[in-house]
Protein backbone atom coordinates (compact mmCIF):
# COMPACT_ATOMS: atom_id res chain seq x y z
CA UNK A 1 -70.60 -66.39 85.72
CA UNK A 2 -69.40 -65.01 82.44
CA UNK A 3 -68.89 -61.81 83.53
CA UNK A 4 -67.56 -59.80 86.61
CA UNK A 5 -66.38 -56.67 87.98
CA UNK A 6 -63.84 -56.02 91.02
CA UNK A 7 -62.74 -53.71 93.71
CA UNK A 8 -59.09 -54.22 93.39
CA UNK A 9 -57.43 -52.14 96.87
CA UNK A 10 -54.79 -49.71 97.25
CA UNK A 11 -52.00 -51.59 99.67
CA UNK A 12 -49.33 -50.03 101.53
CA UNK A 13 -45.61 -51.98 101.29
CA UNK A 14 -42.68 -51.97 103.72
CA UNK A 15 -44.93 -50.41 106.97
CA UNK A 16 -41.69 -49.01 107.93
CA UNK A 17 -39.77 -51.82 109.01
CA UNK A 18 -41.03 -54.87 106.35
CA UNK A 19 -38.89 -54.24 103.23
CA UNK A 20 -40.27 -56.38 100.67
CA UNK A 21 -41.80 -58.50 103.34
CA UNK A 22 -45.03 -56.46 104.91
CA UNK A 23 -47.62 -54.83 103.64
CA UNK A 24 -51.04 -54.32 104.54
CA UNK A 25 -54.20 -53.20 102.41
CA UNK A 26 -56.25 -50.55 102.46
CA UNK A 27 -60.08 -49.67 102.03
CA UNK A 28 -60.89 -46.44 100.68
CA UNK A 29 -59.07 -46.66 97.31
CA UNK A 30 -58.59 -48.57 94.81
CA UNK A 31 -58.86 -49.69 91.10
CA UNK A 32 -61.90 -51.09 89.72
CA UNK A 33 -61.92 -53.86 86.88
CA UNK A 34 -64.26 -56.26 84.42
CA UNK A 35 -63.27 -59.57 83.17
CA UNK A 36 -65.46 -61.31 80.85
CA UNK A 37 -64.78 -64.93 79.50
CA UNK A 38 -64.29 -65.24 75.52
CA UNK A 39 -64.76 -67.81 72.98
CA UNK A 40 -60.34 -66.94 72.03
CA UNK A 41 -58.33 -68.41 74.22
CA UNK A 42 -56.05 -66.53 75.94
CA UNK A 43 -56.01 -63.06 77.49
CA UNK A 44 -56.54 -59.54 75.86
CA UNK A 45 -56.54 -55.70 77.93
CA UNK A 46 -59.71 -54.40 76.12
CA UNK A 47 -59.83 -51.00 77.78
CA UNK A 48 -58.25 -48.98 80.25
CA UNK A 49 -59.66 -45.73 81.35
CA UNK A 50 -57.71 -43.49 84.01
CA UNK A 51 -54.25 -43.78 82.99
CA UNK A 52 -52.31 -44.33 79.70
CA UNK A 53 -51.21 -47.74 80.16
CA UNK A 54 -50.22 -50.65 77.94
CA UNK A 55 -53.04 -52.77 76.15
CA UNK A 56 -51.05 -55.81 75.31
CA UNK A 57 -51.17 -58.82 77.71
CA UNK A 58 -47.25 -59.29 77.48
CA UNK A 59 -46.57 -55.70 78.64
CA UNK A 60 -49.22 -54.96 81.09
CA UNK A 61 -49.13 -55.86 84.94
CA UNK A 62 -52.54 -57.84 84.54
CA UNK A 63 -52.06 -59.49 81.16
CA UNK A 64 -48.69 -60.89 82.61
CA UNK A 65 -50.09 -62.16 85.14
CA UNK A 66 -53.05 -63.71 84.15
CA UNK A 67 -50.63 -65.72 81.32
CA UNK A 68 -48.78 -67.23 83.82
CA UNK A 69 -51.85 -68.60 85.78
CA UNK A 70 -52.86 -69.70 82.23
CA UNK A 71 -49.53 -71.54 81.52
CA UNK A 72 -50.47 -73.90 84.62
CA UNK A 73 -54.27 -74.79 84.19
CA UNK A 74 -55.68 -75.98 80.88
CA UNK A 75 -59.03 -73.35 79.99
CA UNK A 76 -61.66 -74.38 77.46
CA UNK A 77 -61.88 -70.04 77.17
CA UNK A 78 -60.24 -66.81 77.19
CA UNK A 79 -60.53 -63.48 79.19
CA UNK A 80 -61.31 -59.83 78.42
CA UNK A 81 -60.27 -57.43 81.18
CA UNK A 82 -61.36 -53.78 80.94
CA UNK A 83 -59.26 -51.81 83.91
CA UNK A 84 -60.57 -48.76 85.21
CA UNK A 85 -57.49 -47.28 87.02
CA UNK A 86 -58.09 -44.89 89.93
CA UNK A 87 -54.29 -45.37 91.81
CA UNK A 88 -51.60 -43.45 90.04
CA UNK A 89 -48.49 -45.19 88.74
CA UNK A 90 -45.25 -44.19 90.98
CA UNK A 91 -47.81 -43.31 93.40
CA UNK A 92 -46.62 -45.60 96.52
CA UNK A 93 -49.70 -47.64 96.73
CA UNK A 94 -49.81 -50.16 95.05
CA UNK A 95 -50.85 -49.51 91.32
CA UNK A 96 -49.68 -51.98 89.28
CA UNK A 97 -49.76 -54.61 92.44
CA UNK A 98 -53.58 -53.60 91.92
CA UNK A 99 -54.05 -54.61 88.54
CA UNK A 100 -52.09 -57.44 88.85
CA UNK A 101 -53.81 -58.99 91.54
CA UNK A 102 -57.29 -57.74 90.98
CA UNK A 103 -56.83 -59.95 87.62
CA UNK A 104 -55.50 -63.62 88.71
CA UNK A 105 -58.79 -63.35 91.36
CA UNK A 106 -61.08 -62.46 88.79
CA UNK A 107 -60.03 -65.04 86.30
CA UNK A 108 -59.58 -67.97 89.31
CA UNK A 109 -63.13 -67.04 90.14
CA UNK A 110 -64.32 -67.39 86.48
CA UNK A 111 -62.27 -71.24 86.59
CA UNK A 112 -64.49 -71.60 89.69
CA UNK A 113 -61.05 -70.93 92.10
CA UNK A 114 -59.02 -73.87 90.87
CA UNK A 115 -55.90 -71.73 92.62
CA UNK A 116 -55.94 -71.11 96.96
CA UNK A 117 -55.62 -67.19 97.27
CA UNK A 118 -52.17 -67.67 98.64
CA UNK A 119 -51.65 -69.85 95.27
CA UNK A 120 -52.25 -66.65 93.44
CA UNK A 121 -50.23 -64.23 94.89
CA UNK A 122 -47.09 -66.29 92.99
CA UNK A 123 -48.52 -65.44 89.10
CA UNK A 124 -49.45 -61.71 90.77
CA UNK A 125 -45.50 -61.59 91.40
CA UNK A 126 -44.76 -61.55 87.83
CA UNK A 127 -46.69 -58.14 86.88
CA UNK A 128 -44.93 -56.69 89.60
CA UNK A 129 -41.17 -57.99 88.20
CA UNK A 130 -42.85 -56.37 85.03
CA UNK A 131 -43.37 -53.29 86.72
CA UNK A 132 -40.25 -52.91 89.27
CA UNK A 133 -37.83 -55.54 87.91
CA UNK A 134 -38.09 -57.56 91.03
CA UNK A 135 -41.30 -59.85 91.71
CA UNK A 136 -41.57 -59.19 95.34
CA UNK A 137 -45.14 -59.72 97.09
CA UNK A 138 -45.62 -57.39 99.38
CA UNK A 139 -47.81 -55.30 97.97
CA UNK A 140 -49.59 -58.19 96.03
CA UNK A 141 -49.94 -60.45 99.04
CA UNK A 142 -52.66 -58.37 101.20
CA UNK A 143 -54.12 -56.74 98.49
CA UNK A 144 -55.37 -60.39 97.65
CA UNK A 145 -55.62 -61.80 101.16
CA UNK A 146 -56.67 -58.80 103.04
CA UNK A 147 -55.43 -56.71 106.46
CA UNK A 148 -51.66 -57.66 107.10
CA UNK A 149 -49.04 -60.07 105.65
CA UNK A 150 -45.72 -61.38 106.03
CA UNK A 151 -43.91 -62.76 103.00
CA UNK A 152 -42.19 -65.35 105.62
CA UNK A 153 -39.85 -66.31 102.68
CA UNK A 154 -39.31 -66.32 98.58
CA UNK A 155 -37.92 -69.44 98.16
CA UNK A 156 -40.45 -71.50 98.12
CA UNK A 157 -42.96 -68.27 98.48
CA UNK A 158 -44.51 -68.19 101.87
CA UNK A 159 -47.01 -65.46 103.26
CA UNK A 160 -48.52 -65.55 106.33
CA UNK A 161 -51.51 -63.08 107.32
CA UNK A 162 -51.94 -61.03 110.55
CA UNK A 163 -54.22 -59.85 112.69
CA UNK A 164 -55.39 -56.40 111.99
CA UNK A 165 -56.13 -54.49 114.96
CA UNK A 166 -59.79 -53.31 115.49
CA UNK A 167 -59.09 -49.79 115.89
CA UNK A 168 -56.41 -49.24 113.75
CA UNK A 169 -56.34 -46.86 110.72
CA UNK A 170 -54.17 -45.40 107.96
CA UNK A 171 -53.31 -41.98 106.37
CA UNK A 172 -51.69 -41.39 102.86
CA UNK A 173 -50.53 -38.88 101.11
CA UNK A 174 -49.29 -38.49 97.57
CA UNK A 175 -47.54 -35.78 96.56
CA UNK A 176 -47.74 -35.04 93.06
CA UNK A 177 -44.46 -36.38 92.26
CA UNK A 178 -43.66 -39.66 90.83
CA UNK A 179 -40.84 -41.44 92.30
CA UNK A 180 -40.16 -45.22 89.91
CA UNK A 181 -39.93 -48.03 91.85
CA UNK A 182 -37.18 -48.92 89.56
CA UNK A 183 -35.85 -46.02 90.28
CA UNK A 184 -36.41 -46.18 94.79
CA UNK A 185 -35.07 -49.36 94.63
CA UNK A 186 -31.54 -48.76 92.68
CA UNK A 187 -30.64 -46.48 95.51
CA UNK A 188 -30.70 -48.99 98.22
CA UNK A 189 -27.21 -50.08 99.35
CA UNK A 190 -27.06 -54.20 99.07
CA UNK A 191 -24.91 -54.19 102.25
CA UNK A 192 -25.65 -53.32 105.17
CA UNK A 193 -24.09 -52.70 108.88
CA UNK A 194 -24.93 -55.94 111.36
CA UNK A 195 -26.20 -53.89 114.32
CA UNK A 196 -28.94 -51.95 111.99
CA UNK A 197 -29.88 -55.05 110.78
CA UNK A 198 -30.37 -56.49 114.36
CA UNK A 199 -32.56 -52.96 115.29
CA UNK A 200 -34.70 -53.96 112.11
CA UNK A 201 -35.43 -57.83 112.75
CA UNK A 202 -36.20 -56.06 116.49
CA UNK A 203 -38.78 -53.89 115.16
CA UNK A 204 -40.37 -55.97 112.88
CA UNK A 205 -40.68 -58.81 115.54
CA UNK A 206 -42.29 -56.41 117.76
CA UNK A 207 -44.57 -55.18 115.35
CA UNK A 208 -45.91 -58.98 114.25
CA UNK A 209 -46.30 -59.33 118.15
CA UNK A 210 -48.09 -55.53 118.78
CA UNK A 211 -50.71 -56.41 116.00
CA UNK A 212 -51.56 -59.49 117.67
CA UNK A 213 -52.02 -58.23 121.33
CA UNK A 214 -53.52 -55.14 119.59
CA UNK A 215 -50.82 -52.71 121.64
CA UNK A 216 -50.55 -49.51 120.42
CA UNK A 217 -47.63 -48.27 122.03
CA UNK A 218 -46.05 -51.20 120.97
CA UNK A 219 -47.27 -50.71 117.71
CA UNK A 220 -45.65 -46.82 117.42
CA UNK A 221 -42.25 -47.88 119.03
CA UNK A 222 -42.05 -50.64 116.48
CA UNK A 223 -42.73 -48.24 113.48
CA UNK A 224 -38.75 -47.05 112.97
CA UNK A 225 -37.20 -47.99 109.31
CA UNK A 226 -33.17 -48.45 110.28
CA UNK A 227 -32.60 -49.39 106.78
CA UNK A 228 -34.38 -48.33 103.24
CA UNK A 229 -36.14 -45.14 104.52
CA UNK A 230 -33.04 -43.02 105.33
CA UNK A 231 -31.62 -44.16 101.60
CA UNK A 232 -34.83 -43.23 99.95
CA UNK A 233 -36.21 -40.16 101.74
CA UNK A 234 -34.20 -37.50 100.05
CA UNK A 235 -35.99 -38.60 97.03
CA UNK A 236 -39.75 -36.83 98.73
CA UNK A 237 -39.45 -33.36 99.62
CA UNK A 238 -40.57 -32.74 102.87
CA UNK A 239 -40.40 -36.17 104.16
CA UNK A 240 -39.07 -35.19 107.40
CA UNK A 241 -41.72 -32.11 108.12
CA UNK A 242 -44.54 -35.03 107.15
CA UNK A 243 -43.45 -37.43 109.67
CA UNK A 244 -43.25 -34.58 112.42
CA UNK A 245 -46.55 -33.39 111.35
CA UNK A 246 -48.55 -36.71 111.90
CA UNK A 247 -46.66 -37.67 115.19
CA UNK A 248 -47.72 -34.19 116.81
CA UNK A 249 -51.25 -34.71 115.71
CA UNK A 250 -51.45 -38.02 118.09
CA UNK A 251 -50.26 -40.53 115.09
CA UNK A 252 -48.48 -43.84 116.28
CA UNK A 253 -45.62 -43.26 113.38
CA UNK A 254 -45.83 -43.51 109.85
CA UNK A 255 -43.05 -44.04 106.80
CA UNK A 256 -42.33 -44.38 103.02
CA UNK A 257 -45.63 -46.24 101.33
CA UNK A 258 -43.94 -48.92 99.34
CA UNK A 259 -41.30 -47.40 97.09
CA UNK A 260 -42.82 -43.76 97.17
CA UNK A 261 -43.71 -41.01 97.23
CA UNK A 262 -46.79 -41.53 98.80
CA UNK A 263 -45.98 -41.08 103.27
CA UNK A 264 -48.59 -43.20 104.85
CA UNK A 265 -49.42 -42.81 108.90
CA UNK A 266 -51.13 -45.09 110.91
CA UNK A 267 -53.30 -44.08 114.28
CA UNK A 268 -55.31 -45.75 116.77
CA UNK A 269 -59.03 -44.31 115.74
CA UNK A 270 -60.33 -42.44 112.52
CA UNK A 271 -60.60 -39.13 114.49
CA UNK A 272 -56.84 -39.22 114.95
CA UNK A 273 -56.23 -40.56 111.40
CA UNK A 274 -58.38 -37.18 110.40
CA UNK A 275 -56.06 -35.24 112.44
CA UNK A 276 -52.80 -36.60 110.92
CA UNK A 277 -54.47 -36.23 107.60
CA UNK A 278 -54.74 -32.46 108.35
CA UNK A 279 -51.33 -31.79 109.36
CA UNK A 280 -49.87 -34.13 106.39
CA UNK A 281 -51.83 -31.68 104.22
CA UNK A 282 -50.65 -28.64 105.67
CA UNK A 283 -46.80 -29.53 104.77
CA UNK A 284 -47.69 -29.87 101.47
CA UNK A 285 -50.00 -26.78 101.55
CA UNK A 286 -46.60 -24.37 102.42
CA UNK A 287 -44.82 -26.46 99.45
CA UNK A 288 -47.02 -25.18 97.10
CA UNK A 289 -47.23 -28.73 96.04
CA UNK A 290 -50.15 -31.03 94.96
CA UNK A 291 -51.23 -34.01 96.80
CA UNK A 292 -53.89 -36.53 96.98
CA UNK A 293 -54.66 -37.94 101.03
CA UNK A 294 -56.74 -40.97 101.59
CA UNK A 295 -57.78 -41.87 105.27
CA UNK A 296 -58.68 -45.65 105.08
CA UNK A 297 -59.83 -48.37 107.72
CA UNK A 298 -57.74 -51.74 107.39
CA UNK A 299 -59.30 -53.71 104.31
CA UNK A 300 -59.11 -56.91 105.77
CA UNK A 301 -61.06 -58.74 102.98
CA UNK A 302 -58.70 -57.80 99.72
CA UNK A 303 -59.96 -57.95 96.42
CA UNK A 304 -63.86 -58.36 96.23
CA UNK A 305 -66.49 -58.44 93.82
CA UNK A 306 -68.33 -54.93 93.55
């Protein structure tokens, strides 16, 4: 192959009670890119449609993290990536974890996948340190492997995936307002009290176990942020009236998509998802403000060739 072109998914970060460890991807959005191999060596952003985003390698998401994939394998070529962006910087979902790891699986598939997937979710990292000032893999890590994961641990980086739940489905919506993940993550207090931090390991124990047995209940009692969300929701306007609105329309709970200001909501069933999407919209509706909503089965592949 000298040439392909990829789906590269939406993912949803934190699911409430992960910080910087869960995440999970989605299906019905995403980015689409092409990488072609080239006689230079090296890597160069040819085109990005969409959004108004840096060409050079060193300062875009994808070209960073293609380089250092590059820095450990010798390559007889280069790569040309052309990135057709459909997810929103600052949206919450995932943008720039997208890009980043729509373009290490392109370009290990064009070096006939010298690197595992769970290999390439460490030179994905980088674009998002380039992004957020942090390289954390939460977002990266199922939007490569698919359905859940856990980022078990940093240090050395390990990330386990979950089972995804047959029936289960999620609802996001954006608001028209961008919220930095720079900018989400400087207001999160570095300390924090022992017996919220107990609640939190509780709930995302529980969750790991209600995915597994496929419990629902489970699954809604475990959805509870003790931690990041009550520092970060004053940042989305009507946060609070969102969250009502999906529980009342039969979701199991829903939260903060990664860093904001997208509110995701997950439900057993794509009627109910419908539902919640509904309601969501109808918060936003008496705002007067402008949103995007995606209702999305559980992508449980990741990034794939379109």
């Amino acid at each position: 192959m000298n040439e392909i072109k990829l789906f590269c998914p939406a993912t949803i970060a934190n699911v409430s009670c992960g910080f910087d460890v869960l995440g999970l991807c989605l299906e019905s959005t995403g980015d689409e890119m092409i990488i072609r191999k080239t006689s230079q060596k090296g890597v160069r952003i040819s085109k990005i449609t969409g959004q108004e985003l840096p060409l050079e390698a060193q300062k875009n998401v994808a070209g960073v993290a293609v380089l250092a994939m590059l820095n450990e394998i010798e390559s007889d070529f280069g790569f040309e990536i052309e990135i057709i962006k459909k997810i929103k910087p600052g949206s919450g979902i995932g943008s720039s974890a997208a890009s980043a790891a729509g373009a290490v699986y392109g370009v290990n598939l064009l070096l006939d996948k010298p690197f595992t997937k769970n290999q390439l979710v460490a030179f994905a990292m980088q674009g998002e340190e380039l992004a957020s000032g942090a390289p954390h893999a939460d977002n990266v890590a199922p939007a490569l492997l698919g359905g859940f994961t856990l980022v078990k641990g940093y240090e050395p980086l390990e990330v386990l995936k979950l089972n995804t739940p047959k029936e289960l489905f999620a609802t996001v919506i954006h608001p028209q307002i961008e919220v930095k993940t720079a900018d989400a993550r400087s207001v999160i207090k570095q300390n924090i009290p022992l017996k919220k931090a107990i609640k939190q390991w509780g709930n995302l124990a529980g969750l790991v176990s209600a995915l597994y047995t496929e419990d629902y209940d489970l699954i809604s009692r475990c959805l509870h942020d003790e931690i990041v969300e009550p520092m970060r929701s004053p940042l989305i306007p009507g946060f609070h009236k969102v969250k009502e609105a999906a529980k009342e329309a039969g979701a199991l709970g829903s939260g903060i998509s990664g860093s904001g200001p997208s509110i995701f909501a997950l439900s057993k069933g794509g009627e109910t998802a419908k539902k919640a999407a509904k309601a969501m919209a109808e918060v936003y509706k008496d705002f007067g403000v402008d949103y995007d909503i995606h209702v999305s089965k559980i992508n449980t592949k990741g990034v794939r060739l379109l």
